[in-house]
C-alpha atoms as a PDB file:
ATOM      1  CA  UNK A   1     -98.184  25.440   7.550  1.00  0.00           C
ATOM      2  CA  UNK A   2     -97.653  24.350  11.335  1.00  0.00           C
ATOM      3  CA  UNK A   3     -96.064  21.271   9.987  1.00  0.00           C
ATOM      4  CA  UNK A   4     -93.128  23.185   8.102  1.00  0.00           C
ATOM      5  CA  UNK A   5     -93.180  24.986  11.688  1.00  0.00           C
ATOM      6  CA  UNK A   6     -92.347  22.365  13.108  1.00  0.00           C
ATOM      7  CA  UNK A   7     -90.208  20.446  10.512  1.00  0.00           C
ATOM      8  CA  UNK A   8     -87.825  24.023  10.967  1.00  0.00           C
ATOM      9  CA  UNK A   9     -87.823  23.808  15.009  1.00  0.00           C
ATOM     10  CA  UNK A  10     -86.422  19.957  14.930  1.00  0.00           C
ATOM     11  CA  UNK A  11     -83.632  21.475  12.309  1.00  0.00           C
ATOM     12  CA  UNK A  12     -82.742  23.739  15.037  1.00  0.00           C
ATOM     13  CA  UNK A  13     -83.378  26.939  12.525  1.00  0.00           C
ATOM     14  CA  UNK A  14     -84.647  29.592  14.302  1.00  0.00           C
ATOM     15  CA  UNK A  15     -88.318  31.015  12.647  1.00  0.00           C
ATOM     16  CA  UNK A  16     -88.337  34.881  12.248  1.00  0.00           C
ATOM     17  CA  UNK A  17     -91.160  36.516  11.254  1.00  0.00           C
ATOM     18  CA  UNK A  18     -90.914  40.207  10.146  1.00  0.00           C
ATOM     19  CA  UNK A  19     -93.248  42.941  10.145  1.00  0.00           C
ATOM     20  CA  UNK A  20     -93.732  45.674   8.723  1.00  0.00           C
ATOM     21  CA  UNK A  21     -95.467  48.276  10.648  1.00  0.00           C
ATOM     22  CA  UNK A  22     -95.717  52.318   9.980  1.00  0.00           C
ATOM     23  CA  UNK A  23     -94.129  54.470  12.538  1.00  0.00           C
ATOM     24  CA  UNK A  24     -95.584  57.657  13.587  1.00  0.00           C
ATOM     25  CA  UNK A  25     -94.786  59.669  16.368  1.00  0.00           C
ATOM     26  CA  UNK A  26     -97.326  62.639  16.635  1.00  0.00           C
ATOM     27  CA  UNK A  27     -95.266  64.743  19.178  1.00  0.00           C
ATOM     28  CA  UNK A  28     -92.400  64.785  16.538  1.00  0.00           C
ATOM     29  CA  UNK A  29     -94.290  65.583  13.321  1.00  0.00           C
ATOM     30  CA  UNK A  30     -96.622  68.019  14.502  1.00  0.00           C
ATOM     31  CA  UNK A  31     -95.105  71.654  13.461  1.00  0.00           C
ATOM     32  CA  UNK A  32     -91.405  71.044  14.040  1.00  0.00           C
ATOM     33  CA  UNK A  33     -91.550  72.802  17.283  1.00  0.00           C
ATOM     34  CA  UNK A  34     -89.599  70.487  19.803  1.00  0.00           C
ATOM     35  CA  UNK A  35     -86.526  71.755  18.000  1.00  0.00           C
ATOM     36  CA  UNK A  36     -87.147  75.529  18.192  1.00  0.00           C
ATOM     37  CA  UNK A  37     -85.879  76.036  21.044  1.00  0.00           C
ATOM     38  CA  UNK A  38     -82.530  74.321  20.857  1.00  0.00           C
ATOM     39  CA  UNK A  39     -82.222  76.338  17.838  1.00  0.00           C
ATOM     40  CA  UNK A  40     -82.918  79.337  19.101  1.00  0.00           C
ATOM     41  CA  UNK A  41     -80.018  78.235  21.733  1.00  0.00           C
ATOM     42  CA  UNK A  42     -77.988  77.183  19.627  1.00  0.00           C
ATOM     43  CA  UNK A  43     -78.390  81.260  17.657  1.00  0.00           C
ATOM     44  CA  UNK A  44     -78.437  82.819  21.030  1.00  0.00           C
ATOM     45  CA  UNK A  45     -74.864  81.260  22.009  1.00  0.00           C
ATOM     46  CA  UNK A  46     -73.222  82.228  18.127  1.00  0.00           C
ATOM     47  CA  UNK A  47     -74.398  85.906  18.847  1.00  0.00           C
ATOM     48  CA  UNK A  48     -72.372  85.722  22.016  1.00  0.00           C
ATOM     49  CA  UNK A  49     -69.401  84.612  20.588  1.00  0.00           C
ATOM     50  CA  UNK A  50     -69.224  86.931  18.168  1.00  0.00           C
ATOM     51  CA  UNK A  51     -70.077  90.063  20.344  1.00  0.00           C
ATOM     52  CA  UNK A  52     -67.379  89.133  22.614  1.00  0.00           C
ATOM     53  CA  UNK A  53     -64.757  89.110  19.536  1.00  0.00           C
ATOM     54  CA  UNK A  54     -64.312  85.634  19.221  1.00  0.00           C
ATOM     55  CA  UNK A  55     -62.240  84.547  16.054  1.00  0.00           C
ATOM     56  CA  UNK A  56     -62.136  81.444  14.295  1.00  0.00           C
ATOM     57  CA  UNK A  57     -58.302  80.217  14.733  1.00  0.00           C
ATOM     58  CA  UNK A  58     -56.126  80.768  11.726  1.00  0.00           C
ATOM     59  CA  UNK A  59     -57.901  84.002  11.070  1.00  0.00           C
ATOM     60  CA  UNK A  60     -55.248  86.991  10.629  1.00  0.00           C
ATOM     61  CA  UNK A  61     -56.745  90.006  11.768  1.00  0.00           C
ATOM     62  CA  UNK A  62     -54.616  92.166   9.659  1.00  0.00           C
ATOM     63  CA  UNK A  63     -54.979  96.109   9.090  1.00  0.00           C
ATOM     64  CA  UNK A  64     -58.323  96.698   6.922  1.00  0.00           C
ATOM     65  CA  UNK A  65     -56.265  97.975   4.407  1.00  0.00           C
ATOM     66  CA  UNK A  66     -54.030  95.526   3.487  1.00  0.00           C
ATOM     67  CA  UNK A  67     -55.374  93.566   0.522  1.00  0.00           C
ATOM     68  CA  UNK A  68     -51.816  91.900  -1.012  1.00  0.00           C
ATOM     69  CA  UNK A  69     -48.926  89.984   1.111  1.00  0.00           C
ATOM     70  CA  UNK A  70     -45.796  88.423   0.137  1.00  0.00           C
ATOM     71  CA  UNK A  71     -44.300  86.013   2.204  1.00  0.00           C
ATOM     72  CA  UNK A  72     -39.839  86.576   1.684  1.00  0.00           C
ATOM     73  CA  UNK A  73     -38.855  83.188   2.374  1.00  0.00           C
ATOM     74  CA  UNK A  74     -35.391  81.332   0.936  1.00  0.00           C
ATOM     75  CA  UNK A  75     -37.588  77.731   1.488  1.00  0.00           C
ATOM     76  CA  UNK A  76     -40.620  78.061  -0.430  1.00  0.00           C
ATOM     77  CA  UNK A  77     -41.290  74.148   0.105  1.00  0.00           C
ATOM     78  CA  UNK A  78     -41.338  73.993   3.689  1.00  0.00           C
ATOM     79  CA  UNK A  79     -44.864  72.990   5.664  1.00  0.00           C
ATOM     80  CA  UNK A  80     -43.998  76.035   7.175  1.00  0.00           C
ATOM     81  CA  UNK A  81     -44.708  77.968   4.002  1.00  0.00           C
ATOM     82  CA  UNK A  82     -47.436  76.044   2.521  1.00  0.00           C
ATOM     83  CA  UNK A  83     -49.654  76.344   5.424  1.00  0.00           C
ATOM     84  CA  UNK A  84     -48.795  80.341   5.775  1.00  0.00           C
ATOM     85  CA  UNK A  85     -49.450  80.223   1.986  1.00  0.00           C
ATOM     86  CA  UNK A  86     -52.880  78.339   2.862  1.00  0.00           C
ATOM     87  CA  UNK A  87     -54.104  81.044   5.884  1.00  0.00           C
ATOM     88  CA  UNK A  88     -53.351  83.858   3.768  1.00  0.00           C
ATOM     89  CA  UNK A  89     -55.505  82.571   1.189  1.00  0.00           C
ATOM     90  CA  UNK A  90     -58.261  81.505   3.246  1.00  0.00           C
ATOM     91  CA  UNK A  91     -58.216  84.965   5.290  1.00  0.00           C
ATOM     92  CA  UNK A  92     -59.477  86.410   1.601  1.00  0.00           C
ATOM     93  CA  UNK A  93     -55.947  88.094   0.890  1.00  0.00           C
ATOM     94  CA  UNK A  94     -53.631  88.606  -2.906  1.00  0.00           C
ATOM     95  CA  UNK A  95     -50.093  87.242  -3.008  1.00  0.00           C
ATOM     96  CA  UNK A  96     -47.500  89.149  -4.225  1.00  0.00           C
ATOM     97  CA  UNK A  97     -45.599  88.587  -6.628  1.00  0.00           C
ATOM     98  CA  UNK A  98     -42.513  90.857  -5.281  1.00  0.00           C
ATOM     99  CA  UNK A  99     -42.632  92.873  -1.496  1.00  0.00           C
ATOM    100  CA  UNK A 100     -42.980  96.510  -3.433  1.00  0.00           C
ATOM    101  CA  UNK A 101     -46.023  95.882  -4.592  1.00  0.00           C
ATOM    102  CA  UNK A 102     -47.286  94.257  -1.411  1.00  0.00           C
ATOM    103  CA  UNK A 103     -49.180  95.983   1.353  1.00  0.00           C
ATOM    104  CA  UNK A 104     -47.770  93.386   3.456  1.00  0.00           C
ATOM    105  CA  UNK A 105     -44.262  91.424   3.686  1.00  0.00           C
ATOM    106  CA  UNK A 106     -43.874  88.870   6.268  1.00  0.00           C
ATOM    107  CA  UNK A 107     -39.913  87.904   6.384  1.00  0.00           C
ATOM    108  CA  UNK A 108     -39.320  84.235   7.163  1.00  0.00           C
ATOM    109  CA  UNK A 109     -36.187  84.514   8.671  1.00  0.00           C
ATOM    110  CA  UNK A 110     -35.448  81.038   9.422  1.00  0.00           C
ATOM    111  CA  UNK A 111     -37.339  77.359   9.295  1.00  0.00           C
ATOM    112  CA  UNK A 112     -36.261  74.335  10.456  1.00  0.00           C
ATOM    113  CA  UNK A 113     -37.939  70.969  11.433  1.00  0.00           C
ATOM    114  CA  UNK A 114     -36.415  68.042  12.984  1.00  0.00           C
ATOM    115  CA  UNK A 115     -36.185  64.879  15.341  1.00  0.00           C
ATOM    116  CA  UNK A 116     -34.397  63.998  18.075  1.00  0.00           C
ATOM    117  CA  UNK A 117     -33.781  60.430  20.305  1.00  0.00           C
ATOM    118  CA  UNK A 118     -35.097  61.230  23.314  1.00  0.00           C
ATOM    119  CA  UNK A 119     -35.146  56.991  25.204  1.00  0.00           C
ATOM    120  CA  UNK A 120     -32.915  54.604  23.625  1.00  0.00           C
ATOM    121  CA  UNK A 121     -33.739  50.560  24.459  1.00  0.00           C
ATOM    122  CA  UNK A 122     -30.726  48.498  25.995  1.00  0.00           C
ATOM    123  CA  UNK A 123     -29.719  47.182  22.366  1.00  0.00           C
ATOM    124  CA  UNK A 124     -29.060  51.503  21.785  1.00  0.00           C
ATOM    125  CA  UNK A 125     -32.273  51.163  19.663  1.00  0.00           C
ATOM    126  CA  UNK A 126     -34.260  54.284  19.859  1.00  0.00           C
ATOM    127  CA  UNK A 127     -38.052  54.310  21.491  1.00  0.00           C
ATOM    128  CA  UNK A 128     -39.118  57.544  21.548  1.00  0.00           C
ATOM    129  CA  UNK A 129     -38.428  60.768  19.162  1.00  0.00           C
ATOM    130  CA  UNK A 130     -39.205  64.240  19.918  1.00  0.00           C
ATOM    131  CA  UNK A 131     -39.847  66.292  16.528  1.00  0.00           C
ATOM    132  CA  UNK A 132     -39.465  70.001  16.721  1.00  0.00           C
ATOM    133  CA  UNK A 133     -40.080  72.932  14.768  1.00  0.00           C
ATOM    134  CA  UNK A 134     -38.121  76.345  14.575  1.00  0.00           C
ATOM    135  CA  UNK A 135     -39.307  79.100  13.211  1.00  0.00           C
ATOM    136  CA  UNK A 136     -38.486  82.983  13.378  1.00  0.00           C
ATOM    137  CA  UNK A 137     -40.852  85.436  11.751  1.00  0.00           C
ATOM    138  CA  UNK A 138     -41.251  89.108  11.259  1.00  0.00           C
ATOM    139  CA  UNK A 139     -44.313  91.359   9.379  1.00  0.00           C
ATOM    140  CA  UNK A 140     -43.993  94.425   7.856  1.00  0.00           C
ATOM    141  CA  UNK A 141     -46.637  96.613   6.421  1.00  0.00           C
ATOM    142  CA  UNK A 142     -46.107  99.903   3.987  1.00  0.00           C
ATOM    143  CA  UNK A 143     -42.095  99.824   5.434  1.00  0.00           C
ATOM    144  CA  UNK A 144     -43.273  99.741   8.706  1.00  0.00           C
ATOM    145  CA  UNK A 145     -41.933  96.932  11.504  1.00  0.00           C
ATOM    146  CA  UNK A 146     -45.459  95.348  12.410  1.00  0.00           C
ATOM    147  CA  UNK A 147     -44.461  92.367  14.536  1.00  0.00           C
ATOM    148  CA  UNK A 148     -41.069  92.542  15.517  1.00  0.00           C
ATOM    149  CA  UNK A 149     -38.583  89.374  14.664  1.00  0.00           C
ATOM    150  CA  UNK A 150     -39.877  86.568  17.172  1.00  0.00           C
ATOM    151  CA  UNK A 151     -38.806  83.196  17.239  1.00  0.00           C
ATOM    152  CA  UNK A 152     -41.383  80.382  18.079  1.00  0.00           C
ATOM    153  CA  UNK A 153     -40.314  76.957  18.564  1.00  0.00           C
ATOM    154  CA  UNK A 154     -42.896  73.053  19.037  1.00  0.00           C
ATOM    155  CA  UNK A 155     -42.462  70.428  19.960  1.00  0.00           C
ATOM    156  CA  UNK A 156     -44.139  66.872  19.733  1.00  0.00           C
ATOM    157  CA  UNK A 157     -43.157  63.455  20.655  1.00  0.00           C
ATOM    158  CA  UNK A 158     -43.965  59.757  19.895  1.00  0.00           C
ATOM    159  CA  UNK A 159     -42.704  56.893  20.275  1.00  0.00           C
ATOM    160  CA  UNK A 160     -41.154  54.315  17.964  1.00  0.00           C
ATOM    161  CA  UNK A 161     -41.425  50.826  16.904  1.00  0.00           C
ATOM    162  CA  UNK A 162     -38.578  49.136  14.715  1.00  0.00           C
ATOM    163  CA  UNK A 163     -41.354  46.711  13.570  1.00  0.00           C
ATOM    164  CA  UNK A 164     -43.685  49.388  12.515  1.00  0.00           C
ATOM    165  CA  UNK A 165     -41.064  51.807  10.626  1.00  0.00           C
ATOM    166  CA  UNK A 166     -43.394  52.898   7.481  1.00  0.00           C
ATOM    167  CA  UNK A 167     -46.060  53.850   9.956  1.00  0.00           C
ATOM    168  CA  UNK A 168     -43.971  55.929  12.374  1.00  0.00           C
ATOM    169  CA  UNK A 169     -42.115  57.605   9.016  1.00  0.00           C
ATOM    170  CA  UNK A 170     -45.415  59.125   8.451  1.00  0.00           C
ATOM    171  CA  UNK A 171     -46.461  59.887  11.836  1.00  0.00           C
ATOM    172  CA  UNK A 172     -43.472  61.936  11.943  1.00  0.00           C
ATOM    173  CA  UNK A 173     -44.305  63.698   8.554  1.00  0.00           C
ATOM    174  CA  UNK A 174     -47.934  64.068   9.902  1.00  0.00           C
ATOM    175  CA  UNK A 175     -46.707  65.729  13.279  1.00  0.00           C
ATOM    176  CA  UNK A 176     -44.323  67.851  11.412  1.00  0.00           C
ATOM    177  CA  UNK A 177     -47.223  69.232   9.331  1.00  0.00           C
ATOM    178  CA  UNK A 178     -49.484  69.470  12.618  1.00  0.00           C
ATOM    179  CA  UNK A 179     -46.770  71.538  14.653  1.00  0.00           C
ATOM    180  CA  UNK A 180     -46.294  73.158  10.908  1.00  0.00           C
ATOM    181  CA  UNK A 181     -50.091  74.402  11.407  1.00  0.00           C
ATOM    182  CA  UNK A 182     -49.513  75.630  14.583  1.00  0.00           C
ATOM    183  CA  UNK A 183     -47.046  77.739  14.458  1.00  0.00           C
ATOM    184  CA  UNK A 184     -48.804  79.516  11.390  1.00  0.00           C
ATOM    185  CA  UNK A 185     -51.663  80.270  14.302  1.00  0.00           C
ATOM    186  CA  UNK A 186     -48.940  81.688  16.584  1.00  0.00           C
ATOM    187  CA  UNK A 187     -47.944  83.793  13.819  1.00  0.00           C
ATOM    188  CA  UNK A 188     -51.695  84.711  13.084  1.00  0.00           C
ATOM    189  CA  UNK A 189     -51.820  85.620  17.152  1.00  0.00           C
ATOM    190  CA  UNK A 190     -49.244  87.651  17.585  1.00  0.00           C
ATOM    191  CA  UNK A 191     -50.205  90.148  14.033  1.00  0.00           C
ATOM    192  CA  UNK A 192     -53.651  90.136  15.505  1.00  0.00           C
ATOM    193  CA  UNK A 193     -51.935  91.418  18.958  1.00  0.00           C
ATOM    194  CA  UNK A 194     -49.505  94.007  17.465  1.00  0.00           C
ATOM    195  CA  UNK A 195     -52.658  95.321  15.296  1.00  0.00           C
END
């Protein structure tokens, strides 16, 4: 045995010998109690938050009793829409079909997205984009003006690289959905103000 040993040092192999050995750490296994009190922390600091009224964002705080909303928008495809469309579902509340059978209406009065050059290079090339989002909103429940019209406008930029023009196309669709996202949590903010 020592001469293969020895046969594998002159070949320049390294020897590695593994073994196997049980590990057991007593302090760790003994009742579970080392994490007790980081979870009793950890249930200490959500009881806080939610005594103080903390909401999780995208959370509409409408009026208890409004169950069903339609959204009156002429662009039904816009991020704008889907991700309304997405918090109104998650917040546990009907769509409409039509805004007389809704408890809620929220009037999407206008929706627009788009980019701007903000550097060009010295070949008039641009380098940098800013993408914005426009949107002006209004809620209505039973006939009644909830949250007046208010406009809210985002912005994001990036910059741009000729060589790299599939990537940035969807960094500026990604962004676009991002500030889309956003603005739906302004929205949220400013029912869960007037309420």
């Amino acid at each position: 045995m020592s001469s293969s040993r020895e046969t594998e040092k002159k070949r320049g192999r390294p020897i590695f010998r593994m073994r196997f050995m049980p590990v057991f750490n007593s302090k760790r296994q003994t009742l579970g109690l080392t994490h007790f009190p980081r979870r009793l922390s950890i249930l200490f600091a959500l009881l806080l938050l939610s005594a103080c009224g903390f909401h999780v964002r995208g959370v509409a705080d409408f009026p208890a009793d409004v169950s069903t909303v339609y959204v009156q928008a002429e662009d039904r495809y816009s991020p704008y829409y889907r991700e309304l469309i997405v918090t109104i579902r998650k917040n546990g509340l009907e769509l409409a079909g039509d805004p007389g059978s809704a408890d809620a209406v929220i009037h999407v009065l206008s929706d627009e997205s788009a980019r701007r050059a903000l550097t060009v290079s010295a070949r008039n090339v641009p380098r940098e984009y800013e993408v914005f989002y426009v949107v002006s909103c209004s809620v209505s429940v039973r006939g009644e003006e909830l949250v007046a019209p208010q406009r809210f406008i985002l912005t994001r930029e990036y910059t741009f690289d000729e060589t790299k023009v599939l990537g940035k196309a969807n960094e500026e669709v990604v962004l676009t959905e991002a500030l889309a996202r956003d603005l739906v949590g302004l929205l949220v903010q400013a029912i869960s103000a007037a309420k």
